[in-house]
Each structure stands twice: as structure tokens, then as C-alpha cells.
C-alpha atoms as a PDB file:
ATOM      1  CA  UNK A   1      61.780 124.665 140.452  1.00  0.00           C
ATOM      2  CA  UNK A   2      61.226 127.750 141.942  1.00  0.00           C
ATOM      3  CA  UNK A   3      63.045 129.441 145.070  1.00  0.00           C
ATOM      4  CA  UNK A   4      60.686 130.836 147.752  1.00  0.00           C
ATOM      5  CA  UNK A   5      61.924 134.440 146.844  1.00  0.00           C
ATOM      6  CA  UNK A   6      60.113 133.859 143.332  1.00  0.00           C
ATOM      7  CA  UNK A   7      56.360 132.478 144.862  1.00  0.00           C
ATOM      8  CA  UNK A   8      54.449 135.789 145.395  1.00  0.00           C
ATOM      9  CA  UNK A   9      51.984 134.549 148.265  1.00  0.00           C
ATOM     10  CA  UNK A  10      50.568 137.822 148.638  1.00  0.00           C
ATOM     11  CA  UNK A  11      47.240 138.238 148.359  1.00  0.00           C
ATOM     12  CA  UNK A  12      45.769 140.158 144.884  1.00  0.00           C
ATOM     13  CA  UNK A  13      43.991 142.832 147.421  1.00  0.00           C
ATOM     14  CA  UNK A  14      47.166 143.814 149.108  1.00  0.00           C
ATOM     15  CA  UNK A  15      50.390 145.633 147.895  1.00  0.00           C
ATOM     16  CA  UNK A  16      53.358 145.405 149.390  1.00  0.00           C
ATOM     17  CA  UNK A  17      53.362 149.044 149.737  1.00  0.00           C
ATOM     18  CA  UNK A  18      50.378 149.116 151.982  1.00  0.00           C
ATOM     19  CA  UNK A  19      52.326 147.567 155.046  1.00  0.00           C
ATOM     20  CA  UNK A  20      54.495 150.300 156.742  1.00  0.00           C
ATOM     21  CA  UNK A  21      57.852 148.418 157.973  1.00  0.00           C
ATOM     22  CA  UNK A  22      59.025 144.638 157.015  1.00  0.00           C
ATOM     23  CA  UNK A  23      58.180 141.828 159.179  1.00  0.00           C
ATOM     24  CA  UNK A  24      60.447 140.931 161.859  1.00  0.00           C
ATOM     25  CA  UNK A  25      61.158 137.034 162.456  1.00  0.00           C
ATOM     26  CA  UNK A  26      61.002 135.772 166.149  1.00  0.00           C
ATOM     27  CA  UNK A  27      59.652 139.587 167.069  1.00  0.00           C
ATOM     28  CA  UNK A  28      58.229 137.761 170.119  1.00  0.00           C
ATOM     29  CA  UNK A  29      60.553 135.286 170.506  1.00  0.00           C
ATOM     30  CA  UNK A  30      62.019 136.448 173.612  1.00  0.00           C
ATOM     31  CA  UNK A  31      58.778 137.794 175.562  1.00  0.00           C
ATOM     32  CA  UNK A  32      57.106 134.066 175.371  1.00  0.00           C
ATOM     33  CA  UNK A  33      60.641 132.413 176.387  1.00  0.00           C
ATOM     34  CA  UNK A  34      61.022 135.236 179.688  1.00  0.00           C
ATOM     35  CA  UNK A  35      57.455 133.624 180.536  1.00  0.00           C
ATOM     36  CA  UNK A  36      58.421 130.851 180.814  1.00  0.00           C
ATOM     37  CA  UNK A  37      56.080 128.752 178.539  1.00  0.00           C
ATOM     38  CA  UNK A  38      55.949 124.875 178.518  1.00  0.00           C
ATOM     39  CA  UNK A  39      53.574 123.046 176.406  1.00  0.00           C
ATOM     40  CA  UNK A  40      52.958 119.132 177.703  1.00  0.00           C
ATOM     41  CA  UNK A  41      51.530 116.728 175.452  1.00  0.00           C
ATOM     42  CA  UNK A  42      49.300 114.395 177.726  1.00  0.00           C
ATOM     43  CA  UNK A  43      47.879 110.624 176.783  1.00  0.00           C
ATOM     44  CA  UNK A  44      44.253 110.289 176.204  1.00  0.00           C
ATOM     45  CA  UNK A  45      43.955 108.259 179.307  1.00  0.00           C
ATOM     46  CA  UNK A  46      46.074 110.980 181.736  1.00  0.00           C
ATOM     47  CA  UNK A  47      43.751 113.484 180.091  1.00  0.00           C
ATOM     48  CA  UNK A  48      40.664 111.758 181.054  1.00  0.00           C
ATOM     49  CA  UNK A  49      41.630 111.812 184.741  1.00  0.00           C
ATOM     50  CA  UNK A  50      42.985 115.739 184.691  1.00  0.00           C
ATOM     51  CA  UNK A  51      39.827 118.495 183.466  1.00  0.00           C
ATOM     52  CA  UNK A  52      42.406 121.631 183.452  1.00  0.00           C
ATOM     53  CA  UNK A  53      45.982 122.386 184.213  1.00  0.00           C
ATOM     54  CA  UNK A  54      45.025 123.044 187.827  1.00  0.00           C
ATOM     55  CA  UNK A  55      44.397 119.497 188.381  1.00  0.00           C
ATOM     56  CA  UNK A  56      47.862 118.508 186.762  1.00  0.00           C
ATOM     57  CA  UNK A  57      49.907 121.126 188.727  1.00  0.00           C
ATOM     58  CA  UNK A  58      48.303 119.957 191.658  1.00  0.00           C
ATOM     59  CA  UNK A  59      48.665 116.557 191.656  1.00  0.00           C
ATOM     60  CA  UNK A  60      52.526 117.071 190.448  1.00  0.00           C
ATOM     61  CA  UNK A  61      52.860 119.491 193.042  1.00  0.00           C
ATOM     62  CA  UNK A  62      51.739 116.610 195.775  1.00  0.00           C
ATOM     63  CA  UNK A  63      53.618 114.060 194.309  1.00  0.00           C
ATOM     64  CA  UNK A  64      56.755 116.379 195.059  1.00  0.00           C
ATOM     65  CA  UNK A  65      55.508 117.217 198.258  1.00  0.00           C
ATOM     66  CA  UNK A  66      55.446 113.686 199.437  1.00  0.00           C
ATOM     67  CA  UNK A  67      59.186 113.341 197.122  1.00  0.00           C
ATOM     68  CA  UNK A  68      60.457 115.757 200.312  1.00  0.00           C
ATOM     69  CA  UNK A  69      59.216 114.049 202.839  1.00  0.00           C
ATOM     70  CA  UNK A  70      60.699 110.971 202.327  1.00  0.00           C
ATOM     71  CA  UNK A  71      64.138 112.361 201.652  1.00  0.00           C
ATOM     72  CA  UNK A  72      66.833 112.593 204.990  1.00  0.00           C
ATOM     73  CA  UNK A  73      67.934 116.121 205.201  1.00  0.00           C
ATOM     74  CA  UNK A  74      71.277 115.768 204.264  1.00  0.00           C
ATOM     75  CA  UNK A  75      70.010 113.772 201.296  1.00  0.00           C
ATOM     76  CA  UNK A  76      71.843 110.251 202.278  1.00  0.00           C
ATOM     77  CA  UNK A  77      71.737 108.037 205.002  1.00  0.00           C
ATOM     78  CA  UNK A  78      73.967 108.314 207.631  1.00  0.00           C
ATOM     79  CA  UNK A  79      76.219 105.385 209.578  1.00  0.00           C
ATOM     80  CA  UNK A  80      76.297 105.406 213.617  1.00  0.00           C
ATOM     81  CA  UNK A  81      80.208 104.055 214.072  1.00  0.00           C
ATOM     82  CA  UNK A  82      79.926 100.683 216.183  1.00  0.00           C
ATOM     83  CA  UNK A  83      81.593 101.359 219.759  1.00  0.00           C
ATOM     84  CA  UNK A  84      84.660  99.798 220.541  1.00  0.00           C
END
């Protein structure tokens, strides 16, 4: 069996010498994580009810909207002491 260092992939048409500098692994890697970028797998059914992204972020941005409302400020309930 051969190691991966042995399989030339290269095309025929190209030389090795034609490329100016050696690749660079994960050259990008920090530019797409500094943006931030998710990628959400959605069920055929969810995807049926949402067209774009807009309509997701939207509706998860009302659901959290409503999530605040609901909430006391101080985020638990608070206990009125029974007078004596």
C-alpha cells in the first residue's frame, strides 16, 4: 500500500514548478471563524415552512422576543414576607 506522499494527483498538464509558493492549509481558517459562520441543517418539513434565512432569523428572533417578556427582571420570582 502506498502512503499519500507516493500518489502523484497532479494533473499531466501541470508541473509542480509552475505554481509559485506551496499551499498553505487552513490559509482561511481564521477569516471565516472571525465571521462568525454557522451552518444549520434544517428538516424537510421546517424547510418547507422557511423560503430563506430571513424567515428563520425572524421567527427565532420573535420567539426570543416573547422568551423576554415573560421573564421577571431579576430572573426569579420574588416572596412578599407574611406580616406579623
Amino acid at each position: 500500500m502506498k502512503k499519500a506522499k507516493d500518489i502523484d494527483e497532479l494533473r499531466p498538464e501541470y508541473k509542480l514548478s509552475d505554481f509559485k509558493t506551496k499551499g498553505v492549509r487552513g490559509k482561511y481558517y481564521k477569516r471565516i471563524m472571525e465571521e462568525g459562520t454557522n451552518v444549520v441543517l434544517l428538516d424537510a418539513d421546517v424547510q418547507r415552512a422557511f423560503p430563506n434565512s430571513a424567515a428563520v432569523n425572524d421567527a427565532l428572533r420573535s420567539i426570543l422576543r416573547a422568551k423576554r417578556t415573560r421573564r421577571s427582571p431579576s430572573g426569579r420570582a420574588t416572596r412578599r414576607r407574611a406580616a406579623a
